[in-house]
N, C-alpha and C. Protein backbone atom coordinates (compact mmCIF):
# COMPACT_ATOMS: atom_id res chain seq x y z
N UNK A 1 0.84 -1.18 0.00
CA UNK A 1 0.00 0.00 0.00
C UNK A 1 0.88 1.23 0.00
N UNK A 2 0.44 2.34 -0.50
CA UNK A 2 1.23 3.44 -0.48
C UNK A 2 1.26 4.31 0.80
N UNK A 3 2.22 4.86 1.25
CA UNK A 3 2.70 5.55 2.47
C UNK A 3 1.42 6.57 2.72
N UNK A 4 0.32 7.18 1.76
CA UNK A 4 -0.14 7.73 2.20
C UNK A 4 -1.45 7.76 1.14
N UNK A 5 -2.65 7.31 2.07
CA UNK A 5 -3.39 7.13 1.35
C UNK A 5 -4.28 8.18 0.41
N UNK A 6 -4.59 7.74 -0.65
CA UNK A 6 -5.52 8.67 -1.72
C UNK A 6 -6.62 9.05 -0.95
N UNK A 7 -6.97 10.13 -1.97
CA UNK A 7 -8.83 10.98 -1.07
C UNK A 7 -9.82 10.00 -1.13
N UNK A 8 -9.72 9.09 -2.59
CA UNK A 8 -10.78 8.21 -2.86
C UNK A 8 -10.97 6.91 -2.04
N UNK A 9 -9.56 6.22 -1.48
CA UNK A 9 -9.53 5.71 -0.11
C UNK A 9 -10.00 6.23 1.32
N UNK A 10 -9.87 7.17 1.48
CA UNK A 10 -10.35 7.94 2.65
C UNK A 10 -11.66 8.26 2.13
N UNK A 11 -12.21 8.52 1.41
CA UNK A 11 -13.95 9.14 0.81
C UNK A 11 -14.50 7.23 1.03
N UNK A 12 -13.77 5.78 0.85
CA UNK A 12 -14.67 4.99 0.90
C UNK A 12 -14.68 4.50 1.84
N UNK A 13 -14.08 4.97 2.89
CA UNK A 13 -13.45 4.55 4.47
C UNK A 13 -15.01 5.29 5.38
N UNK A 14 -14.70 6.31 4.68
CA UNK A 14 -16.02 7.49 5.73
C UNK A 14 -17.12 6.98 4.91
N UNK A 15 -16.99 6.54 3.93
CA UNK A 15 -18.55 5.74 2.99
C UNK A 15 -18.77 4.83 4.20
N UNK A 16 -17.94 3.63 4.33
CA UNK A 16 -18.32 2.15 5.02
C UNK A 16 -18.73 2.32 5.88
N UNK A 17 -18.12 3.49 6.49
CA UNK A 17 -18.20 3.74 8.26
C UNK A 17 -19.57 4.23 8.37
N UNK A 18 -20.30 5.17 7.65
CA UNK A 18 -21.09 5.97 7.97
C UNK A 18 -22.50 5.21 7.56
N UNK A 19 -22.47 4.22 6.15
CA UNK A 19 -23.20 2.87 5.81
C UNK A 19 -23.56 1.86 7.00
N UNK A 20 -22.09 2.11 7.78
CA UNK A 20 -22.47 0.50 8.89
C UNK A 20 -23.00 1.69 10.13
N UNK A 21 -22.35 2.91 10.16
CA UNK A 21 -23.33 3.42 11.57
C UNK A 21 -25.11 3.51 10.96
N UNK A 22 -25.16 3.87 9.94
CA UNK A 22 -26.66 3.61 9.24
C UNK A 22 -27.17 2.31 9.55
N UNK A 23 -26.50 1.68 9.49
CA UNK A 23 -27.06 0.15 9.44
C UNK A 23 -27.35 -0.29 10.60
N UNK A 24 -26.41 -0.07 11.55
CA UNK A 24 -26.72 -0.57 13.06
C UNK A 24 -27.59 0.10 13.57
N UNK A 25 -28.13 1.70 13.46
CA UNK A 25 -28.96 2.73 13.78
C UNK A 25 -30.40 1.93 13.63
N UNK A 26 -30.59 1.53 12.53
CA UNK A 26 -31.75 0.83 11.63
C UNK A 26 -32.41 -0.19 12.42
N UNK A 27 -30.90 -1.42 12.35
CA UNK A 27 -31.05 -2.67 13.30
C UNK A 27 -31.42 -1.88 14.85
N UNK A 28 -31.27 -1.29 15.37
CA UNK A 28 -31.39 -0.94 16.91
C UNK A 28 -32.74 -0.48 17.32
N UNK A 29 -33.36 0.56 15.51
CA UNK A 29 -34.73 0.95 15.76
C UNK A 29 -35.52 -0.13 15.45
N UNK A 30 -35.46 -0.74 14.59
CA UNK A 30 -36.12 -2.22 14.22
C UNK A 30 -35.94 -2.95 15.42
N UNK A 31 -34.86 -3.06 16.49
CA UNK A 31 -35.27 -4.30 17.59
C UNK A 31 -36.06 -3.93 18.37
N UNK A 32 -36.07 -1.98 18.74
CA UNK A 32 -37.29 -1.78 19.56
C UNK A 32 -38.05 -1.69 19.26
N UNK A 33 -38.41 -1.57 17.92
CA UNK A 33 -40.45 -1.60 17.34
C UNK A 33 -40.57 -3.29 17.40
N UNK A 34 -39.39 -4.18 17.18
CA UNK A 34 -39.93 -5.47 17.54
C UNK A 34 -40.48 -5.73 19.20
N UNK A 35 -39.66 -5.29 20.15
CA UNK A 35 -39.82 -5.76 21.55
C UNK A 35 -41.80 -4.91 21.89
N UNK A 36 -41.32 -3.43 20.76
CA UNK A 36 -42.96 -2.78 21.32
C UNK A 36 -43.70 -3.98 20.79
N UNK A 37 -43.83 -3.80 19.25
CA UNK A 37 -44.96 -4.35 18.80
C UNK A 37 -45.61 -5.86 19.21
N UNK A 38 -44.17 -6.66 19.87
CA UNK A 38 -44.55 -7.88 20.60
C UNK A 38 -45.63 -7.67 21.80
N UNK A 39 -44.61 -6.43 22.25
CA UNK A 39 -45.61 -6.31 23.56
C UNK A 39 -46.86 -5.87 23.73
N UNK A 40 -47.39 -5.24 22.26
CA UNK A 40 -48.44 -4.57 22.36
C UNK A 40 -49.40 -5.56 21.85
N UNK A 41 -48.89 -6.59 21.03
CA UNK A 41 -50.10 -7.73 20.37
C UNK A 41 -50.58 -8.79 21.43
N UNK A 42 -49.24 -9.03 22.67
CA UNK A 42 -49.47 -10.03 23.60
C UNK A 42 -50.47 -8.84 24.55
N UNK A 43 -50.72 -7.71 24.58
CA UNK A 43 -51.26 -7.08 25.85
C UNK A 43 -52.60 -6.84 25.70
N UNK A 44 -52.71 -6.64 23.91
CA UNK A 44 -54.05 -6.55 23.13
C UNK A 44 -54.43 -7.89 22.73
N UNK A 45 -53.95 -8.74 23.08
CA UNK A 45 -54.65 -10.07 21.96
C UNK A 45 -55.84 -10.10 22.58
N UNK A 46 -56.89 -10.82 21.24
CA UNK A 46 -57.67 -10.64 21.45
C UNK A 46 -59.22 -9.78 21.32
N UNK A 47 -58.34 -8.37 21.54
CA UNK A 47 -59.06 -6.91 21.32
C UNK A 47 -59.14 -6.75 19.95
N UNK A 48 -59.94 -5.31 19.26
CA UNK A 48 -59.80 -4.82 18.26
C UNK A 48 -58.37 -3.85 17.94
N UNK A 49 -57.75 -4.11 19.49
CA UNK A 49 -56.97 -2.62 19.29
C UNK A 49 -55.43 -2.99 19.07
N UNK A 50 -55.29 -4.54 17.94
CA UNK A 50 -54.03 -5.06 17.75
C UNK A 50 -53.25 -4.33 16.59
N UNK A 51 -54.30 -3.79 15.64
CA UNK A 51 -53.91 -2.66 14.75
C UNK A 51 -51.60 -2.17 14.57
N UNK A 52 -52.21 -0.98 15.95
CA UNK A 52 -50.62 -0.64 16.15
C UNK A 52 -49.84 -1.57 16.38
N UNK A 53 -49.97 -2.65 17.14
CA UNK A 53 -48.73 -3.07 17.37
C UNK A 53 -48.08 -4.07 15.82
N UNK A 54 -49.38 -4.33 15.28
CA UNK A 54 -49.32 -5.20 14.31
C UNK A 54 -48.09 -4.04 13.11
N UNK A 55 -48.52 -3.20 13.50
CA UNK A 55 -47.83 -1.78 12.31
C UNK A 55 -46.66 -2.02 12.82
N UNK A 56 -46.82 -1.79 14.26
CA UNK A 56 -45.17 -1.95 14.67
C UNK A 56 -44.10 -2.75 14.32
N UNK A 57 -44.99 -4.24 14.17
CA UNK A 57 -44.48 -5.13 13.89
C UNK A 57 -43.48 -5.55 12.46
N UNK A 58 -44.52 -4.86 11.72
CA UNK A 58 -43.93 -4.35 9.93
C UNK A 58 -42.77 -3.88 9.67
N UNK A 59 -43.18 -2.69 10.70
CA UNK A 59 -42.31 -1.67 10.73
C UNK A 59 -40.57 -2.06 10.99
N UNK A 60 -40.85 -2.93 12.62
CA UNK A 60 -39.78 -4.03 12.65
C UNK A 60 -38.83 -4.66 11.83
N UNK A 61 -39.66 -5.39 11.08
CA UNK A 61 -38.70 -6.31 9.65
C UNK A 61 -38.51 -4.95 9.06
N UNK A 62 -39.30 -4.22 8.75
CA UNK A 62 -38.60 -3.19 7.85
C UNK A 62 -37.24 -2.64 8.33
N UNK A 63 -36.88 -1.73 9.24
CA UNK A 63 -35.72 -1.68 9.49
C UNK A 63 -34.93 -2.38 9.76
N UNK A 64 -35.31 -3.51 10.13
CA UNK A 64 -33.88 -4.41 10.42
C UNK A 64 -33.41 -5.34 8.84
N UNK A 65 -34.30 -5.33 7.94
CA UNK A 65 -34.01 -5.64 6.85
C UNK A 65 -32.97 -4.48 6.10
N UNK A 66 -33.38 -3.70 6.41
CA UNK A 66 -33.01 -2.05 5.60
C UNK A 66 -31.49 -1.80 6.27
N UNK A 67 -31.27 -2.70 7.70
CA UNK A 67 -29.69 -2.53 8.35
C UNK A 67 -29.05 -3.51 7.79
N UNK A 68 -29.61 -4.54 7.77
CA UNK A 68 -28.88 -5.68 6.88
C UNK A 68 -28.20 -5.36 5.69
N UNK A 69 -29.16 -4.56 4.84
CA UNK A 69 -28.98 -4.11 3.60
C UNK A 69 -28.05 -3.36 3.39
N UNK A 70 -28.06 -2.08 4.25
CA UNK A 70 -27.55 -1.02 4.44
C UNK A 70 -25.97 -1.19 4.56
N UNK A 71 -25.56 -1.87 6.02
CA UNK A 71 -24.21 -1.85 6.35
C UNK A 71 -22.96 -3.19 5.54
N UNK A 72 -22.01 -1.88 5.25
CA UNK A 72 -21.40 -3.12 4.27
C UNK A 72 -20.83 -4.48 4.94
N UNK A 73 -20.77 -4.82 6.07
CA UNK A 73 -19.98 -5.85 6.46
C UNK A 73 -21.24 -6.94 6.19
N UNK A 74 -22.43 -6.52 6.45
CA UNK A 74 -23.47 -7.70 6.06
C UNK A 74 -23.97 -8.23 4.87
N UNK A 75 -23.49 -6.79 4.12
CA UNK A 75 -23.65 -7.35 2.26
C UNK A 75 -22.45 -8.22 1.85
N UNK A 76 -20.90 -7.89 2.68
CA UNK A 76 -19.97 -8.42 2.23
C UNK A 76 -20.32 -10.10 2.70
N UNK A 77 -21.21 -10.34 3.80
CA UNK A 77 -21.55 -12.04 4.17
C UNK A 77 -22.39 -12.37 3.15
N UNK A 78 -23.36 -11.38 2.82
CA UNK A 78 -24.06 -12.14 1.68
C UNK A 78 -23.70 -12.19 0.87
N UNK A 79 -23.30 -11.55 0.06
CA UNK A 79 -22.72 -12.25 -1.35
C UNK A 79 -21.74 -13.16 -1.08
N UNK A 80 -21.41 -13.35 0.21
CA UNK A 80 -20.84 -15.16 0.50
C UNK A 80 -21.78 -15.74 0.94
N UNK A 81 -22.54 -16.12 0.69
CA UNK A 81 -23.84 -17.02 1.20
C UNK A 81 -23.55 -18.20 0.41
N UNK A 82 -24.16 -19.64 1.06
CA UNK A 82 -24.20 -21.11 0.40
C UNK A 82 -25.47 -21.18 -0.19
N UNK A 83 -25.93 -22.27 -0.17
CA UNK A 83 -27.09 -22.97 -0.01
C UNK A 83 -27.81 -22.75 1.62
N UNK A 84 -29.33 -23.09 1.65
CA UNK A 84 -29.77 -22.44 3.07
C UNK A 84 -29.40 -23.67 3.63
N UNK A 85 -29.22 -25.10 3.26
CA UNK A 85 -29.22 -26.09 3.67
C UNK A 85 -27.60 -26.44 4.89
N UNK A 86 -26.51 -25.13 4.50
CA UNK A 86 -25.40 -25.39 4.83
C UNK A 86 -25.74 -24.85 6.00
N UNK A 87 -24.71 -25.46 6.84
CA UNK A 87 -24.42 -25.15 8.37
C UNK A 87 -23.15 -25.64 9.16
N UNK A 88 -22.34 -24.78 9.80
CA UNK A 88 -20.90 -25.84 10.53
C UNK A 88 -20.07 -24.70 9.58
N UNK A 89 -18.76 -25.35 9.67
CA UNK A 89 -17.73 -24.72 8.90
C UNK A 89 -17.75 -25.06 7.57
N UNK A 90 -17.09 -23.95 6.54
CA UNK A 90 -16.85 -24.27 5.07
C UNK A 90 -15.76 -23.38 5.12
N UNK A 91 -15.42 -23.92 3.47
CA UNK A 91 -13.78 -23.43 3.29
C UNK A 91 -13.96 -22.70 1.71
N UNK A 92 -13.54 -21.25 1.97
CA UNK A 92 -13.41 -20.90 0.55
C UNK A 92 -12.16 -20.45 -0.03
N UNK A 93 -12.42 -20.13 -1.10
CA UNK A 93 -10.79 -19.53 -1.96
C UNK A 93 -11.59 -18.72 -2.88
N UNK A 94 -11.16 -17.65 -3.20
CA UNK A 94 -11.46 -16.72 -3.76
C UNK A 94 -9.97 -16.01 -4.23
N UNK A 95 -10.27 -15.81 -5.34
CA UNK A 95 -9.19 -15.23 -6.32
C UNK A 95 -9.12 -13.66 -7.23
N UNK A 96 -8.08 -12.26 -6.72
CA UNK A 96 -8.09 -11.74 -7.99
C UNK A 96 -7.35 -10.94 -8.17
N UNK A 97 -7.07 -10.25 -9.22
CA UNK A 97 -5.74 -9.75 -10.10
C UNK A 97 -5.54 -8.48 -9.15
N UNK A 98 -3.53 -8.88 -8.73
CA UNK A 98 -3.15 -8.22 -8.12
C UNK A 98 -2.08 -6.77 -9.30
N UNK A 99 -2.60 -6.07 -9.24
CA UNK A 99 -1.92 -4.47 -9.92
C UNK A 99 -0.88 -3.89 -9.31
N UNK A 100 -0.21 -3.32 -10.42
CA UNK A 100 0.81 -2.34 -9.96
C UNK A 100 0.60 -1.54 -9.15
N UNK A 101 -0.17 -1.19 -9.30
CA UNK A 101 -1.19 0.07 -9.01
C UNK A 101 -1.34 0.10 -7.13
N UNK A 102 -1.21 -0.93 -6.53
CA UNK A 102 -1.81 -1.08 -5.31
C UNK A 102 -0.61 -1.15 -4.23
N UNK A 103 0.80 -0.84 -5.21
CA UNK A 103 2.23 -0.50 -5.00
C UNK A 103 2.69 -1.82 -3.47
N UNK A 104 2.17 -3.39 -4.03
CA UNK A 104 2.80 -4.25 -3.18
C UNK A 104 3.72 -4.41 -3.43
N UNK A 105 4.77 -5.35 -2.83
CA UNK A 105 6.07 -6.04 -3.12
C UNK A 105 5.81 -7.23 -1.94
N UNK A 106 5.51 -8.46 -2.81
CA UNK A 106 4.85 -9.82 -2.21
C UNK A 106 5.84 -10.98 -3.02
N UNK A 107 6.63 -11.49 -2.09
CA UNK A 107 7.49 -12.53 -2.60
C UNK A 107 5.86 -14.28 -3.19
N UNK A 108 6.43 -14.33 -4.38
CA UNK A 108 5.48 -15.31 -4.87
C UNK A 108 5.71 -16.71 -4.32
N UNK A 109 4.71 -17.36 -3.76
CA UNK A 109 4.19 -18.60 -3.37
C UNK A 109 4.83 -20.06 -3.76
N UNK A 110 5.18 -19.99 -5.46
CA UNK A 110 5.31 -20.90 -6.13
C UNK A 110 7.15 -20.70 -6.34
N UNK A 111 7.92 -19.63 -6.62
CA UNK A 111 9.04 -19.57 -7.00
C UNK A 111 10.09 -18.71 -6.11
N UNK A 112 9.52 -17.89 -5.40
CA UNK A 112 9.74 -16.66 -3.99
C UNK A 112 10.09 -15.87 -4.98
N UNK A 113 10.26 -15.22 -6.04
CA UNK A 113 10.66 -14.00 -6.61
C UNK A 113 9.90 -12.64 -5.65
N UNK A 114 9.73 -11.64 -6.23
CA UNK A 114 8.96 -10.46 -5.68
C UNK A 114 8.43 -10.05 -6.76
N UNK A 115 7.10 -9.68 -6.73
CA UNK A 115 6.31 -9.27 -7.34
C UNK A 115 5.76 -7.93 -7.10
N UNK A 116 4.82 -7.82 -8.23
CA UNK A 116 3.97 -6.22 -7.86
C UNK A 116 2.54 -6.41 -8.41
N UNK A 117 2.51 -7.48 -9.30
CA UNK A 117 1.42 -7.75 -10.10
C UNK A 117 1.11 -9.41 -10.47
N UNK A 118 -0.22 -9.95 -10.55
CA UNK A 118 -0.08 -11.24 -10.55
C UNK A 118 -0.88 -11.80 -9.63
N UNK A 119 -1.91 -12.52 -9.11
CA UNK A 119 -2.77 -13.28 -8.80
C UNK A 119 -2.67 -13.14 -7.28
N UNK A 120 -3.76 -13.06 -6.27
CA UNK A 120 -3.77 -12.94 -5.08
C UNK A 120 -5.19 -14.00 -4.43
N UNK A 121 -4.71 -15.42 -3.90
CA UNK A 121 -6.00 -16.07 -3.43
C UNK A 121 -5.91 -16.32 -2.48
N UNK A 122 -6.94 -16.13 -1.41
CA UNK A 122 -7.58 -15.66 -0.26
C UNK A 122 -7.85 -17.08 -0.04
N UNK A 123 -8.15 -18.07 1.40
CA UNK A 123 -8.18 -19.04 1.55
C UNK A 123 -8.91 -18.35 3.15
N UNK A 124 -10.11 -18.66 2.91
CA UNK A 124 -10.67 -18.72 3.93
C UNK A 124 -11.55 -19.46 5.00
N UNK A 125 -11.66 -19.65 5.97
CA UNK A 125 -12.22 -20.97 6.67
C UNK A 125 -13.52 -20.33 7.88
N UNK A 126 -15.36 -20.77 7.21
CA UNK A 126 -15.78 -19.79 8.15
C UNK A 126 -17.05 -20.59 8.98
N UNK A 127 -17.61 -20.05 9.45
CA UNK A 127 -19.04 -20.94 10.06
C UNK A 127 -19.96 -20.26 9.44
N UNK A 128 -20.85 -21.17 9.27
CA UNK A 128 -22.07 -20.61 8.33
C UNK A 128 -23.08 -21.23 8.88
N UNK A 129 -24.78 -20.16 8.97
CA UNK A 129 -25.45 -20.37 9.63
C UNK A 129 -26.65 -20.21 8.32
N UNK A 130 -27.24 -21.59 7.72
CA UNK A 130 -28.37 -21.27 6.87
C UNK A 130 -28.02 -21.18 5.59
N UNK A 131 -26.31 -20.95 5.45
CA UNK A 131 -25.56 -20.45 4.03
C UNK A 131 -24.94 -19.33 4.40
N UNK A 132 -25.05 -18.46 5.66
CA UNK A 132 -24.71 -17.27 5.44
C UNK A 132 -23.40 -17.24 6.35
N UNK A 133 -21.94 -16.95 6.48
CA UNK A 133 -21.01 -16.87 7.08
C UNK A 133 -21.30 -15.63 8.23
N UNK A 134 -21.30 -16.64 9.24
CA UNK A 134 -21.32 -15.34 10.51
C UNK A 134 -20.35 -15.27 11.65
N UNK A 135 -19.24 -16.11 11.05
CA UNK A 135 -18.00 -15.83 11.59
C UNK A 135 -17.02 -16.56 10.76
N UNK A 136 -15.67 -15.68 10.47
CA UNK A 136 -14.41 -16.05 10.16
C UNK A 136 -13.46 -16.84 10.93
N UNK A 137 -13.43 -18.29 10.86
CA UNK A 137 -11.95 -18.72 11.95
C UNK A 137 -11.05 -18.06 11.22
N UNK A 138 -10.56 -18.59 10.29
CA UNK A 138 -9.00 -18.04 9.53
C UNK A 138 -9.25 -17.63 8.27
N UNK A 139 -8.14 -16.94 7.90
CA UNK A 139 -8.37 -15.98 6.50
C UNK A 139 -6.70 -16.27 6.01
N UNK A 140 -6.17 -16.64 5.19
CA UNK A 140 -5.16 -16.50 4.54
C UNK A 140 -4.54 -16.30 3.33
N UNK A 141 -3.73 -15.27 2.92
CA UNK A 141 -3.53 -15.13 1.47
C UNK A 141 -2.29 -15.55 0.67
N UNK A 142 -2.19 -15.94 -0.51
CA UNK A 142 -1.14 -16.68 -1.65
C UNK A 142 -0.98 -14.96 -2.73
N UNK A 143 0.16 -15.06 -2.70
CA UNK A 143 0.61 -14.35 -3.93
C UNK A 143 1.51 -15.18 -5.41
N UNK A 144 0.86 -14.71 -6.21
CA UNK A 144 1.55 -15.72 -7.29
C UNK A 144 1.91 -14.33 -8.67
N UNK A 145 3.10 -15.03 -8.70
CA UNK A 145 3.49 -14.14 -10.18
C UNK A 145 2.65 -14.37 -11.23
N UNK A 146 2.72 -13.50 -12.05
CA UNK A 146 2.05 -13.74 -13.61
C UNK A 146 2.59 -15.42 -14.28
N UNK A 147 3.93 -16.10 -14.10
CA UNK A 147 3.86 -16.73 -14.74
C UNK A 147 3.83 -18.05 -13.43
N UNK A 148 3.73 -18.26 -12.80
CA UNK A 148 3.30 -18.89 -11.78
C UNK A 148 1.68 -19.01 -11.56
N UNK A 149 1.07 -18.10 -11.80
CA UNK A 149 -0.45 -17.67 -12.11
C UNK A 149 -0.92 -18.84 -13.08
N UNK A 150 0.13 -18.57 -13.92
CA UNK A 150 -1.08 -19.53 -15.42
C UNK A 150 -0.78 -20.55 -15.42
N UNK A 151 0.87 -21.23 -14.84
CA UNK A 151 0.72 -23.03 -14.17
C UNK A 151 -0.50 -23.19 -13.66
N UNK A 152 -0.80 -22.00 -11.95
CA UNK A 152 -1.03 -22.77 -11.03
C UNK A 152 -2.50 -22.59 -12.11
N UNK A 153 -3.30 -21.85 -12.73
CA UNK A 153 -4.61 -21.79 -13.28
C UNK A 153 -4.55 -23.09 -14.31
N UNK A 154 -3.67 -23.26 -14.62
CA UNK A 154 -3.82 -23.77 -16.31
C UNK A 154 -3.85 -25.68 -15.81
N UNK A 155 -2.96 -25.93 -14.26
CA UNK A 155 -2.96 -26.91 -13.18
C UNK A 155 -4.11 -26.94 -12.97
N UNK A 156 -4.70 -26.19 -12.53
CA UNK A 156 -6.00 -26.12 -11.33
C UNK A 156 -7.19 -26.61 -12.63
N UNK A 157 -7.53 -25.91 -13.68
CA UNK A 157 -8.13 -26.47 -14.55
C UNK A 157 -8.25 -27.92 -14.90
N UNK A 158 -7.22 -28.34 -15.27
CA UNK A 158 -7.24 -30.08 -15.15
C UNK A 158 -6.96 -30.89 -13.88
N UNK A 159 -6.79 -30.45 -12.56
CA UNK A 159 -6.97 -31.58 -11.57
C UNK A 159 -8.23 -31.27 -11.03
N UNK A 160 -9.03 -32.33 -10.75
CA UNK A 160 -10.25 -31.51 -10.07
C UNK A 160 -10.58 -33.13 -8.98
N UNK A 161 -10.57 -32.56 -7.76
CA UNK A 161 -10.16 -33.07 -6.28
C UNK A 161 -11.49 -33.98 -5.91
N UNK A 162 -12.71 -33.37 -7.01
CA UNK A 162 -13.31 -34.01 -6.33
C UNK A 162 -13.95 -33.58 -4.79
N UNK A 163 -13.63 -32.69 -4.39
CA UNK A 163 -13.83 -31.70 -2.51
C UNK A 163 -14.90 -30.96 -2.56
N UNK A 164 -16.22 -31.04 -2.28
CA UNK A 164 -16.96 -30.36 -2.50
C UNK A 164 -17.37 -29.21 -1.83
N UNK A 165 -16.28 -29.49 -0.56
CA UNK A 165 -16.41 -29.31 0.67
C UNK A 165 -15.95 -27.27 0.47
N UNK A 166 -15.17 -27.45 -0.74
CA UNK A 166 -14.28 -26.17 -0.71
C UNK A 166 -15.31 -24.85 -1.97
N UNK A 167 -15.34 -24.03 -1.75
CA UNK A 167 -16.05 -23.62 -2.60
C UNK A 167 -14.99 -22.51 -3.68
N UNK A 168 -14.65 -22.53 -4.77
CA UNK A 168 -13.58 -21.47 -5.03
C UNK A 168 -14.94 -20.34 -6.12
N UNK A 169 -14.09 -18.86 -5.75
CA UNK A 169 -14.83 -17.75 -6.53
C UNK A 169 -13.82 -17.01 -7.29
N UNK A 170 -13.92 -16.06 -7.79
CA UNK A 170 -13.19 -15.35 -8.64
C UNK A 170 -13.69 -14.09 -9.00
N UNK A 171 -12.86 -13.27 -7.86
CA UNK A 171 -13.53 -11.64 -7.91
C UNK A 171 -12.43 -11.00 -9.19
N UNK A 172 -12.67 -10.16 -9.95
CA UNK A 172 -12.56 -9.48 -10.80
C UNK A 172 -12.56 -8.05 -10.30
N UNK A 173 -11.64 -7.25 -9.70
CA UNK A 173 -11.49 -5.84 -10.07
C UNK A 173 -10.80 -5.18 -10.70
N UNK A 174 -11.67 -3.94 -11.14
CA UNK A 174 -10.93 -3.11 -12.17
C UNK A 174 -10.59 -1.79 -12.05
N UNK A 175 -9.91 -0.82 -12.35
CA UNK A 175 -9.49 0.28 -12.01
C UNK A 175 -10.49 1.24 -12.93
């Protein structure tokens, strides 16, 4: 990383931050229209006068859906989501193109040279509840040169392990 970061780094830093204080704000008003509106349907059941709490109740999922949505650390779990059927630990790898641009110097995996550009995969190990990762045990990353890259891809293409257990992705960013 460079000694001193760009405006557009700092502009997406005060983005995330101010997204996840949105988000938790949301989740916090959504848990108390849940605890009202519970309390007001168990105090009215029965009556005609279940109306409000029933609103409340709406109202509830609504914001706490809208914090979910909102704060980025919970979009970053969902778009890691499984199947709803998964549960326990899973293991992913996720892969993508490392740039000049991002001014590393990462000795490569496969040959130890040093690099600046060239493949970066993430090996991560998490618990998942439903499909959805709601905690990280370990996170670890591989740096691979450009020509170390297209062995280990051009490898990885023809052995196939058979592991179903592992899920691999392939993020793509671009400048």
């Amino acid at each position: 990383m460079s000694a001193k970061p760009s405006s557009v780094e700092i502009a997406d830093t005060v983005s995330d931050l101010m997204y996840g204080i949105a988000g938790w704000l949301l989740i916090g008003l959504g848990a108390a229209a849940l605890v009202s509106g519970t309390g007001g349907v168990i105090q009215h059941a029965g009556t005609g006068e279940t109306l409000v709490p029933l609103l409340l109740l709406g109202l509830a999922f609504l914001f706490i859906t809208s914090g979910i949505v909102v704060n980025p650390r919970f979009r970053r779990r969902l778009d890691r989501r499984r199947s709803l059927s998964r549960f326990g630990r899973a293991k992913t790898v996720d892969r993508r193109v490392l740039s000049p641009s991002e001014n590393r110097d990462e000795p490569c995996v496969s040959c130890g040279s040093s690099l600046s550009k060239g493949i970066v995969r993430r090996y991560r190990q998490e618990y998942v509840v439903a499909g959805i990762p709601v905690w990280t045990i370990s996170e670890h990353r591989n740096f691979y040169c450009p020509s170390c890259a297209t062995e280990e891809l051009s490898g990885l293409a023809s052995t196939d392990t058979g592991n179903s257990d592992v899920s691999e992705q392939t993020t793509v960013e671009t400048e």
